[in-house]
C-alpha atoms as a PDB file:
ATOM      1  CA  UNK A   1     -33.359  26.911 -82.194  1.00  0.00           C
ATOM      2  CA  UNK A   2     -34.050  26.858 -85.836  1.00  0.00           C
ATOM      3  CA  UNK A   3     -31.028  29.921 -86.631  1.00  0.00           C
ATOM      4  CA  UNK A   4     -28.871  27.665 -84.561  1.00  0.00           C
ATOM      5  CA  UNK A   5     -30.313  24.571 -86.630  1.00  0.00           C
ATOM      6  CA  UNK A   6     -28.992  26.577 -89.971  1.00  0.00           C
ATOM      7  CA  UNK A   7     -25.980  27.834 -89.050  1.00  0.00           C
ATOM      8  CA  UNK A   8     -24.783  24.119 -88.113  1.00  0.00           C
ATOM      9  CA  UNK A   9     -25.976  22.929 -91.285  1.00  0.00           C
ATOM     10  CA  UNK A  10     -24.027  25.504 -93.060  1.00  0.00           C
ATOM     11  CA  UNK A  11     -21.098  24.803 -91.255  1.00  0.00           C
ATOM     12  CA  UNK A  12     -21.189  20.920 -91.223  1.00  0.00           C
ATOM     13  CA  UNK A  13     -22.441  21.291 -94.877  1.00  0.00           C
ATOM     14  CA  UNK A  14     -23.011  17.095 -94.548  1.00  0.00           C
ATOM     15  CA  UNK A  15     -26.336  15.244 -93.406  1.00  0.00           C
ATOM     16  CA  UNK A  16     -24.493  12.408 -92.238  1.00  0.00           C
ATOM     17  CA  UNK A  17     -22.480  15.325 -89.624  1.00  0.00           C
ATOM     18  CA  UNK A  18     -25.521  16.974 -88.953  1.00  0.00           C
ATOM     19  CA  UNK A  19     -27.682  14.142 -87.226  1.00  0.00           C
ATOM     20  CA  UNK A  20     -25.665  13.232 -84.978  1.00  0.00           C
ATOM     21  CA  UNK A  21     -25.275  16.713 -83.609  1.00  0.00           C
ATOM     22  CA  UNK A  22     -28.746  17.173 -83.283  1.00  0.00           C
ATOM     23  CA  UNK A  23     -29.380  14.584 -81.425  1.00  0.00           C
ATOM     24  CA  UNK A  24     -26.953  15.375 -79.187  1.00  0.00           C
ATOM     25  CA  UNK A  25     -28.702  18.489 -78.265  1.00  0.00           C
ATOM     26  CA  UNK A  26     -31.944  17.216 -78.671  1.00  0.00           C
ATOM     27  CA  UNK A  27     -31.944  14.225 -76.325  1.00  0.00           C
ATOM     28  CA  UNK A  28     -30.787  16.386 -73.224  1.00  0.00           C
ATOM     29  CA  UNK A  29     -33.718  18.728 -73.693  1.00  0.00           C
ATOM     30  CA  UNK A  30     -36.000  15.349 -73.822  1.00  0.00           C
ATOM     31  CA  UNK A  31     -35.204  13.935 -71.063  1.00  0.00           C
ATOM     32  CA  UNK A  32     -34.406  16.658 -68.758  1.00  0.00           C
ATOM     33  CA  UNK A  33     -37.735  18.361 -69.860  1.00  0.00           C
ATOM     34  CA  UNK A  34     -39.534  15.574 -67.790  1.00  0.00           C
ATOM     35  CA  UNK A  35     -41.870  14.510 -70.629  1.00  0.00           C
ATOM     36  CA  UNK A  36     -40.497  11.205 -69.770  1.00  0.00           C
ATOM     37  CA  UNK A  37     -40.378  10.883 -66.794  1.00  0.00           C
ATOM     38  CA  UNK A  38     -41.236  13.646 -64.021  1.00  0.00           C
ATOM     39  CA  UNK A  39     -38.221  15.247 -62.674  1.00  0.00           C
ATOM     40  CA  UNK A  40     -39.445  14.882 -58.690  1.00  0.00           C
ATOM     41  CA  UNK A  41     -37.923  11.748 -58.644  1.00  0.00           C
ATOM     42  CA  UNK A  42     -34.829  12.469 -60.036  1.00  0.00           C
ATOM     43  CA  UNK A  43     -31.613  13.546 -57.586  1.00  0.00           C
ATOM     44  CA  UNK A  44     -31.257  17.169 -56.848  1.00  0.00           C
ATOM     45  CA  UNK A  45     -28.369  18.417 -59.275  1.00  0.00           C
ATOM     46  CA  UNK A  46     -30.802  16.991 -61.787  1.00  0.00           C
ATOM     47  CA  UNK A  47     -33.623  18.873 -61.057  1.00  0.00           C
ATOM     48  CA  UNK A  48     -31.635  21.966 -60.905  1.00  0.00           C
ATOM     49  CA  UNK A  49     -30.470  21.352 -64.708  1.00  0.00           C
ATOM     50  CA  UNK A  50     -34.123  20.778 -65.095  1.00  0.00           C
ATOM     51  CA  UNK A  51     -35.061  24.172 -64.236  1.00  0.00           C
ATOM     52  CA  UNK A  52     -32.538  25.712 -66.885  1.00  0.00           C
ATOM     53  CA  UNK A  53     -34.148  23.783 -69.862  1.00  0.00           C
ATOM     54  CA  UNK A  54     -36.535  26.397 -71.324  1.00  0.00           C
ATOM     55  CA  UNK A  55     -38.828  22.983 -72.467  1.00  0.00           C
ATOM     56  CA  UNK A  56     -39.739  21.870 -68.475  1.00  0.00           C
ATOM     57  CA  UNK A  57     -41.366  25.031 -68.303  1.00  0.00           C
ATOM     58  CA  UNK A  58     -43.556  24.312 -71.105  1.00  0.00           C
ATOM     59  CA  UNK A  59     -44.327  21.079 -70.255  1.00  0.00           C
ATOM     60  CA  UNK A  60     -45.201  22.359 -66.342  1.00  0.00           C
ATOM     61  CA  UNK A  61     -47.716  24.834 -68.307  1.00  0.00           C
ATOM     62  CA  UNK A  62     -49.279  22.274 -70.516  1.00  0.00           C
ATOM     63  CA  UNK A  63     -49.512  19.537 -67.227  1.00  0.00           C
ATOM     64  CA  UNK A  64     -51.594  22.475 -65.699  1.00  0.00           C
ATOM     65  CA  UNK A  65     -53.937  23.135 -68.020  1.00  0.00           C
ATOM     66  CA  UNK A  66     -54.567  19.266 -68.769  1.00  0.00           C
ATOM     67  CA  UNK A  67     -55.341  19.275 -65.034  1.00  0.00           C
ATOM     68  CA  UNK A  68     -57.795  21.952 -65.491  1.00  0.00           C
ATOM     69  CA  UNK A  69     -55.582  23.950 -62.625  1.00  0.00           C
ATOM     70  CA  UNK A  70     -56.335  27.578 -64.149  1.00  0.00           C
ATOM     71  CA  UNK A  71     -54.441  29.228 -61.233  1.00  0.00           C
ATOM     72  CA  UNK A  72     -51.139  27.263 -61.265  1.00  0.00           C
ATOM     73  CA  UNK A  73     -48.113  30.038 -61.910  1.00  0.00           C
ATOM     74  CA  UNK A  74     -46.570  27.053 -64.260  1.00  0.00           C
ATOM     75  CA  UNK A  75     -48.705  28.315 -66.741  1.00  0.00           C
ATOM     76  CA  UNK A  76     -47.512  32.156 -67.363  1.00  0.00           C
ATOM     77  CA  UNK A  77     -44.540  31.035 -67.081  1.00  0.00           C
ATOM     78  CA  UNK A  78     -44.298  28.316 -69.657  1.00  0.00           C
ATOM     79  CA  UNK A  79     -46.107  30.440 -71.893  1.00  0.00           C
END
């Protein structure tokens, strides 16, 4: 993320550009991560965009371990 991060700085070469596009990007990953809000509940076609964002992994892992679940399969691969 952070090359990506530089490159559209160099390009938008303005802060006032360059917020606004992150948080465009940013805010998906957030909420479809299910940090939030856990992604069981959401509706299907949601859940399956869900399982593309690299971050849902990672949070799966780190819900495992904070459960003390050693074995879950979340955890090798979020890491």
């Amino acid at each position: 993320m952070a090359p990506l991060s530089y490159a559209a700085g160099l390009v938008l070469k303005s802060e006032d550009a360059f917020a606004p596009l992150i948080n465009a990007v940013a805010l998906p990953l957030l909420l479809l991560s299910g940090i939030l809000l856990p992604m069981t509940l959401a509706p299907d076609w949601l859940q399956f965009l869900s399982t593309i964002n690299p971050l849902t992994h990672a949070v799966d892992a780190a819900r495992a371990l904070f459960n003390s679940d050693w074995g879950n399969p979340d955890i090798a691969i979020g890491v």
